[in-house]
Protein backbone atom coordinates (compact mmCIF):
# COMPACT_ATOMS: atom_id res chain seq x y z
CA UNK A 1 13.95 32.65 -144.72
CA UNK A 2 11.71 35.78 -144.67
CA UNK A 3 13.56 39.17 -145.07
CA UNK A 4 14.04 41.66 -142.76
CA UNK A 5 10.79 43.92 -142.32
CA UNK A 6 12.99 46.59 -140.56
CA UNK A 7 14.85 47.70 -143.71
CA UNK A 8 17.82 49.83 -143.76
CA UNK A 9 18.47 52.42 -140.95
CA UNK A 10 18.08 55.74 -142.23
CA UNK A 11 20.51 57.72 -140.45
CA UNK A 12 22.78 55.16 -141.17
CA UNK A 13 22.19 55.60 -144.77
CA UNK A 14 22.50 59.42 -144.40
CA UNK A 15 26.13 58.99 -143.25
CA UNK A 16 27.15 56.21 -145.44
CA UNK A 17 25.96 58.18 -148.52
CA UNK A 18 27.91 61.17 -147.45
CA UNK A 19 24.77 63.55 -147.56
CA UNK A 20 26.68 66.34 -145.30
CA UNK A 21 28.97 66.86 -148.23
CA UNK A 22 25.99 66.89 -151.24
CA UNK A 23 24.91 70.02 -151.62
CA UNK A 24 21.12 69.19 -152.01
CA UNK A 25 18.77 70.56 -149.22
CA UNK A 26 17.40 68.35 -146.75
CA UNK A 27 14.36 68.60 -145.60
CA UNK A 28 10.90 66.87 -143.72
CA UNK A 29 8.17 64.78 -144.92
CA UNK A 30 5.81 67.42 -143.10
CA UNK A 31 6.78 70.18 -144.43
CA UNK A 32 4.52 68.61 -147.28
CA UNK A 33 0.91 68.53 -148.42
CA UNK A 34 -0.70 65.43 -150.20
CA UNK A 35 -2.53 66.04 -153.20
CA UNK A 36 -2.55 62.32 -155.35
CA UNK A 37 -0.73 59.72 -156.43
CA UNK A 38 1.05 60.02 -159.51
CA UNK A 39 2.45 56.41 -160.30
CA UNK A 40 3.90 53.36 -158.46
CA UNK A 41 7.03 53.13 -159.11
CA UNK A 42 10.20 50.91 -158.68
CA UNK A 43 11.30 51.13 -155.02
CA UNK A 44 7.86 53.04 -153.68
CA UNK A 45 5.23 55.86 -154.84
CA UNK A 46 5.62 58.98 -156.86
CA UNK A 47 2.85 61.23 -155.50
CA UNK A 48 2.07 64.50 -156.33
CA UNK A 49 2.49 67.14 -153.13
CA UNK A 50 2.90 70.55 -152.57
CA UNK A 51 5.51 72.70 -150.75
CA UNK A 52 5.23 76.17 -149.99
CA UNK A 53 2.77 76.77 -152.50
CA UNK A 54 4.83 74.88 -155.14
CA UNK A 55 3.30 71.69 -156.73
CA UNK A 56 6.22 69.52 -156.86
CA UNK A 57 6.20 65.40 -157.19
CA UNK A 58 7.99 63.40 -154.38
CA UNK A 59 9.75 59.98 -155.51
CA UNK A 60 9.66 57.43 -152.72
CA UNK A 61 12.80 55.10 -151.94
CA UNK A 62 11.52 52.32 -149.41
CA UNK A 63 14.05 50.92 -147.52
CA UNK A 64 12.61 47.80 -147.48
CA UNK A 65 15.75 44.99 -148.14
CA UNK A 66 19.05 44.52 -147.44
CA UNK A 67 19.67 42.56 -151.01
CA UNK A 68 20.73 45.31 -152.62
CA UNK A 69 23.16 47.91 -151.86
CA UNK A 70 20.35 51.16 -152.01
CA UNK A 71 23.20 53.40 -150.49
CA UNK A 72 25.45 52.66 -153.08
CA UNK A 73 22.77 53.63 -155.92
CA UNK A 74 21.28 57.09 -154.40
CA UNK A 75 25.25 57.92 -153.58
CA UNK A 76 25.73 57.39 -157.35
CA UNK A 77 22.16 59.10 -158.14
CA UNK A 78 22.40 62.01 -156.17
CA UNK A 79 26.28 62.64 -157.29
CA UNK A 80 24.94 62.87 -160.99
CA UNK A 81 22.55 65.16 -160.01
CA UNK A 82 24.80 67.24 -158.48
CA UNK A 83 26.81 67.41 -161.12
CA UNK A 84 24.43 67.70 -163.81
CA UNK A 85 22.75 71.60 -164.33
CA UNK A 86 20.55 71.83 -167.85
CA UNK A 87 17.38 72.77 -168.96
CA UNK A 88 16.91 69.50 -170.64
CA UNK A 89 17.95 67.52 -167.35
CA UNK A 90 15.14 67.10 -164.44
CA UNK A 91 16.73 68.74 -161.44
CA UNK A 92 16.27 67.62 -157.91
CA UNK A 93 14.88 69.89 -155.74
CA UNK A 94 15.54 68.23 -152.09
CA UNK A 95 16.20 64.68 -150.30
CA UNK A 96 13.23 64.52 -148.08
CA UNK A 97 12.94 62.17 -144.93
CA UNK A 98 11.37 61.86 -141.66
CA UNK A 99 8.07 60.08 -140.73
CA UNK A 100 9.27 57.06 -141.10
CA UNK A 101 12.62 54.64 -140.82
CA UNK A 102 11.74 52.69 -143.94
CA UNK A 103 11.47 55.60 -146.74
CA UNK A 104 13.70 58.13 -147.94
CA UNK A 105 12.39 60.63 -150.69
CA UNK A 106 13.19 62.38 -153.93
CA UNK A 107 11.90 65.94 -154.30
CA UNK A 108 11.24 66.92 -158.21
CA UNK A 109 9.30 69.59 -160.42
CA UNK A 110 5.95 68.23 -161.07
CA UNK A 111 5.79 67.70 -165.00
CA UNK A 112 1.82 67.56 -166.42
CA UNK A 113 2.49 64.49 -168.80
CA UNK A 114 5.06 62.02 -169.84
CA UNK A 115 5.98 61.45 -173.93
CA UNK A 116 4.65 58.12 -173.88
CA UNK A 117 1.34 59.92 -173.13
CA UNK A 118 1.98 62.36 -175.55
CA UNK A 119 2.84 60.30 -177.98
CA UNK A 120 -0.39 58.76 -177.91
CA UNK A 121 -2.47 61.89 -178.76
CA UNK A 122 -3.33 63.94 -181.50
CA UNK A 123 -1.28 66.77 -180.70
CA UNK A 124 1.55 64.92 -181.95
CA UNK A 125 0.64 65.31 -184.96
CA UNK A 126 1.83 68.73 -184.77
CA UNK A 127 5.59 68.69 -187.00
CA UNK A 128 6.81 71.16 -184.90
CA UNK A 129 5.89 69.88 -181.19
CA UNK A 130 7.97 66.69 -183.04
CA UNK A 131 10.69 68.33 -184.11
CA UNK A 132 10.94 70.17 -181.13
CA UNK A 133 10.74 67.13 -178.60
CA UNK A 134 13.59 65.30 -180.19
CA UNK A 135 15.56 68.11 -180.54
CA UNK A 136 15.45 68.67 -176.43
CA UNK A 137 15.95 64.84 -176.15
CA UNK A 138 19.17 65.43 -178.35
CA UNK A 139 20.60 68.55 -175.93
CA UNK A 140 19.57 66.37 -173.00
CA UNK A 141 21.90 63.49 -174.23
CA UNK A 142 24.42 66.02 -175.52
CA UNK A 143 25.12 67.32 -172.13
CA UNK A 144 25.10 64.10 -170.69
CA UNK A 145 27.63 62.92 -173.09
CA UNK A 146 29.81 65.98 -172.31
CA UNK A 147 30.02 64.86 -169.01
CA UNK A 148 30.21 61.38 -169.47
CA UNK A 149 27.31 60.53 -168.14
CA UNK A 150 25.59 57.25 -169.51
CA UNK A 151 21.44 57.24 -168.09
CA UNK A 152 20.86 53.11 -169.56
CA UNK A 153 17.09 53.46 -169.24
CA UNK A 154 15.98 56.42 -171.76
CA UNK A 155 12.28 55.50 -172.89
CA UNK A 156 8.87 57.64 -172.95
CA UNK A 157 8.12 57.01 -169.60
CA UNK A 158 10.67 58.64 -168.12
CA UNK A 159 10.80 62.15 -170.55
CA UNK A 160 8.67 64.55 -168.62
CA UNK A 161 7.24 67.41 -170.53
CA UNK A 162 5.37 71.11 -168.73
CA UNK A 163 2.38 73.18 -169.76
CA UNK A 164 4.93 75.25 -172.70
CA UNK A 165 6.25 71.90 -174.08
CA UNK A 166 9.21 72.08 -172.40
CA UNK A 167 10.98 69.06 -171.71
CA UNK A 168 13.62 66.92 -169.55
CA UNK A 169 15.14 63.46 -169.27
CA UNK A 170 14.50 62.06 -165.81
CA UNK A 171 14.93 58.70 -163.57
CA UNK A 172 18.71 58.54 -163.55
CA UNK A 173 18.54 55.58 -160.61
CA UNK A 174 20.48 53.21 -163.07
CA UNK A 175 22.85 55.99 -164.58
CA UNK A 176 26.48 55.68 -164.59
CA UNK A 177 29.25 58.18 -164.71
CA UNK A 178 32.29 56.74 -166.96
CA UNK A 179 35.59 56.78 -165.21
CA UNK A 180 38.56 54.68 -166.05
CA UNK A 181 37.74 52.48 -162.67
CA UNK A 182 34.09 52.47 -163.34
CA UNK A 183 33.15 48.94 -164.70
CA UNK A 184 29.42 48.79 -166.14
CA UNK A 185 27.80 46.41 -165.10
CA UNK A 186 25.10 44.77 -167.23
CA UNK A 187 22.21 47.59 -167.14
CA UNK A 188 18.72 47.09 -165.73
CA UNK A 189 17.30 48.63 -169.41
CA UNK A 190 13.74 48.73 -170.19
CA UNK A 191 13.27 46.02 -172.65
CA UNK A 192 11.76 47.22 -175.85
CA UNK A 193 15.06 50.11 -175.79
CA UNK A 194 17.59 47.87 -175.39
CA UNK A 195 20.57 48.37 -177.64
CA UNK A 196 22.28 45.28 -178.87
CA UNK A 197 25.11 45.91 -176.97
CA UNK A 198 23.22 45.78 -173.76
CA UNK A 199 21.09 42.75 -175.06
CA UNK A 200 24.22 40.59 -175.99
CA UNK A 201 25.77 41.69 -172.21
CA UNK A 202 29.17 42.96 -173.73
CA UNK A 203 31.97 43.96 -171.95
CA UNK A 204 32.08 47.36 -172.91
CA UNK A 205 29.44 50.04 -173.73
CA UNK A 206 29.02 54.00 -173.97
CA UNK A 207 26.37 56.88 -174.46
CA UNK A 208 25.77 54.93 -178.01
CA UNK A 209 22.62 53.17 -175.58
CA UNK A 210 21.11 55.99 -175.23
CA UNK A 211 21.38 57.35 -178.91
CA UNK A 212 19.90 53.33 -179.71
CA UNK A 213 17.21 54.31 -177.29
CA UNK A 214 16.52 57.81 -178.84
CA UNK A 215 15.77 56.28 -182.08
CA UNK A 216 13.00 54.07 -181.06
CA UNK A 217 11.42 56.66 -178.91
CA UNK A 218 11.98 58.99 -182.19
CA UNK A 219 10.13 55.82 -184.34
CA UNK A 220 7.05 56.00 -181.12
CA UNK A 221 7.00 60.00 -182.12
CA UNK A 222 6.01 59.51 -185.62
CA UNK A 223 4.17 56.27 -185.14
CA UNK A 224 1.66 57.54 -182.59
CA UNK A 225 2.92 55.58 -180.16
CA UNK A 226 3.58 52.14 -181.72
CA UNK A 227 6.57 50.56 -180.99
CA UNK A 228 9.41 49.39 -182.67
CA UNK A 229 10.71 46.62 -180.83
CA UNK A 230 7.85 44.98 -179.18
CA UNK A 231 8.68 42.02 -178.24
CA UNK A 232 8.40 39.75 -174.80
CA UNK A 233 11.75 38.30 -174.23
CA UNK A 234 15.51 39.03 -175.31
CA UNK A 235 15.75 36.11 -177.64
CA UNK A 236 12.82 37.79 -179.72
CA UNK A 237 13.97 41.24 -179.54
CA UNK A 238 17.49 39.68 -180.96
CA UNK A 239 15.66 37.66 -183.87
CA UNK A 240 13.28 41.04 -184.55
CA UNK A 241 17.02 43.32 -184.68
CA UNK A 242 18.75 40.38 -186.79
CA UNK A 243 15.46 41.36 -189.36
CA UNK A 244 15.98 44.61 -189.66
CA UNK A 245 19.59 45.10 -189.83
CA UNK A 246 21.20 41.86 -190.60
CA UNK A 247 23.62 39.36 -189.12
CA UNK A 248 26.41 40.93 -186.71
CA UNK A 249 29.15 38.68 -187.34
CA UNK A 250 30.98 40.77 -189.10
CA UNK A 251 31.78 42.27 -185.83
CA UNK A 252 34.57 40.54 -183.47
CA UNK A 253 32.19 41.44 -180.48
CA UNK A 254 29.65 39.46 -181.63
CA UNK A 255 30.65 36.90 -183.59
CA UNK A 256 31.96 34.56 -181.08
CA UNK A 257 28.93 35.24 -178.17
CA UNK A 258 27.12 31.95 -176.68
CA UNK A 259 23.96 34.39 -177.10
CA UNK A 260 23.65 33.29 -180.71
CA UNK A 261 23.93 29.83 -180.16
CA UNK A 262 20.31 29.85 -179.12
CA UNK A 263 18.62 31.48 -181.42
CA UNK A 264 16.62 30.65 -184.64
CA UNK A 265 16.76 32.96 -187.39
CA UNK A 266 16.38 33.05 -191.18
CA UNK A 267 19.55 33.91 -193.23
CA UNK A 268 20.65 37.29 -193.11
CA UNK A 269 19.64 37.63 -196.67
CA UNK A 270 15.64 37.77 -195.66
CA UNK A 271 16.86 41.18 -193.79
CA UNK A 272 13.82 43.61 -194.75
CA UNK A 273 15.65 47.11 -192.80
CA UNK A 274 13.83 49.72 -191.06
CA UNK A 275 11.47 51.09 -194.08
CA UNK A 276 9.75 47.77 -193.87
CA UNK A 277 8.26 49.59 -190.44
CA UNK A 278 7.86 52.83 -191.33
CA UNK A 279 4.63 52.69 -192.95
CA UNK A 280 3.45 55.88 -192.18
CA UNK A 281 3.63 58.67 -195.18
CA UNK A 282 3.75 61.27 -192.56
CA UNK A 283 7.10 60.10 -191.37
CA UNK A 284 10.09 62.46 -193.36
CA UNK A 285 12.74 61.05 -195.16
CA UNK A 286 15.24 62.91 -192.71
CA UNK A 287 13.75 61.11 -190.25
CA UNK A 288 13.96 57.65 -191.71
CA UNK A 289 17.94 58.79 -192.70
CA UNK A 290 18.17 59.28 -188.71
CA UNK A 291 16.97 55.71 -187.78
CA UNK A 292 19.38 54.19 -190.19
CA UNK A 293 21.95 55.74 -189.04
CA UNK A 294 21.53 54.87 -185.72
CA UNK A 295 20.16 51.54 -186.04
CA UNK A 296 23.34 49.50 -186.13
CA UNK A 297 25.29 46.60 -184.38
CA UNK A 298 28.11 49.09 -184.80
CA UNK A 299 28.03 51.16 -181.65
CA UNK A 300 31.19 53.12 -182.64
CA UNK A 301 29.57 53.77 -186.05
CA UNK A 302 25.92 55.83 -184.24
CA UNK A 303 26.38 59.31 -184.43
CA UNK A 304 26.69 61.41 -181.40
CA UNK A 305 23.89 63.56 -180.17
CA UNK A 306 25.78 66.72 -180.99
CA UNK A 307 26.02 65.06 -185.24
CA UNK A 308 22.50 64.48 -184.94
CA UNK A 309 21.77 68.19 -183.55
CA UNK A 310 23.30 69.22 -186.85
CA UNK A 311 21.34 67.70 -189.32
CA UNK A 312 19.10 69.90 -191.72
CA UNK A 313 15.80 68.44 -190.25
CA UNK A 314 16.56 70.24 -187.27
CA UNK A 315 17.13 73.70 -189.04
């Protein structure tokens, strides 16, 4: 059975997402100029446009299935946005529609370059564009944490940096706010930033994902780009954790998942820990302190983003 070409009714979505009462501007595909395309993404095209003067990128939503519920996730997206207001935080300029029934759109600051990019460039080189990259990565997560705000998909594709350096966290479709009624569901994370916790699909999980996420974007910073975890499937990136930090068991939410009845894995013994990986001089010893710290099967034992802000690498 084919699916249905005609999408999802926009107006329709406009009132079931409650857009009269967000307090984001609304406004029309023409009032737009099209300059290039920036990237394909998930659910349609991020193009670079202009409005008004003003070079700004426009994130396509195609409303091209019913199979899953798209007014459910830019409700939840555009509520975070609303509530979120920081310098280290993309903000979202405008919903945009019009033109067409099957696309809604996302209006954002244009950003010249993503960290993944940067990463992979000799200006990283530079200790103090580091330092000063994690450290806005840190106030970004910081504030999110303060409003208990979890984003689930924190990697260097989606940190945006401008012309000065400055940077923010963006692509908040599979965020979550934390409420008492708000059950997580098992999150959609990018593979090689997957904390265990995530991984092994357990029941509970907080803003400790993204803080496991920081640190192997943080191990990308001062490895040019290489990554930490790169693996192809879940069952490797669980053997290639088990290696560098040992056996979990110790921990009553693990010990007992089916998850580890299909792996093979050498006794915890042969665990080699992070320094086997950092093999480059340049990288500080603060640094490596920060990734051990972090790296652990014990969410509740990662520090917060506001600990980390307060270590002596960043003074």
């Amino acid at each position: 059975m084919k699916a249905s070409n005609e999408g999802i009714n926009l107006n329709r979505l406009l009132e079931s997402i409650k857009y009269d009462t967000i307090k984001i501007p609304h406004r029309h595909i023409s009032q737009y100029n099209y300059i290039s395309d920036i990237e394909e993404g998930t659910y349609g095209r991020v193009t670079k446009q202009c409005f008004e003067d003003t070079v700004i990128a426009l994130k396509e939503i195609r409303l091209f299935t019913n199979k899953i519920n798209l007014s459910r996730l830019i409700q939840e997206e555009l509520e975070i946005f609303q509530m979120t207001d920081h310098p280290n935080i993309i903000k979202l300029n405008g919903l945009v529609s019009g033109g067409s029934q099957r696309s809604i759109y996302f209006e954002f600051p244009f950003y010249i370059t993503t960290l993944h990019t940067l990463t992979n460039t000799p200006q990283m080189d530079d200790v103090k564009l580091r330092k000063s990259c994690i450290k806005q990565i840190l106030q970004g997560l910081e504030y999110l944490d303060q409003k208990q705000i979890i984003h689930r998909d924190l990697t260097p594709f989606n940190i945006f940096l401008s012309e000065d350096n400055g940077l923010v966290i963006g692509d908040f479709n599979v965020s979550k706010k934390i409420t008492p009624t708000n059950k997580l569901s098992p999150a959609k994370t990018t593979l090689f930033y997957k904390a265990p916790e995530v991984l092994f699909d357990c029941k509970e999980y907080d803003g400790a994902v993204d803080v496991w996420a920081l640190a192997t974007i943080v191990y990308e910073i001062y490895n040019h780009g290489k990554v930490l975890f790169e693996v192809d499937c879940d069952i490797e990136l669980a053997s290639l954790m088990i290696k560098v930090m040992g056996l979990p068991t110790y921990l009553d939410e693990y010990r007992d998942l089916d998850f580890f009845k299909f792996l093979t894995f050498e006794s915890s013994e042969k665990t080699v820990g992070i320094e086997t990986f950092v093999s480059n001089e340049e990288t500080e010893s603060q640094i490596l302190d920060l990734l051990k710290s972090i790296l652990t099967f014990d969410s509740k034992k990662r520090p917060k983003p506001s600990q980390l802000l307060e270590l002596p690498y960043f003074n």
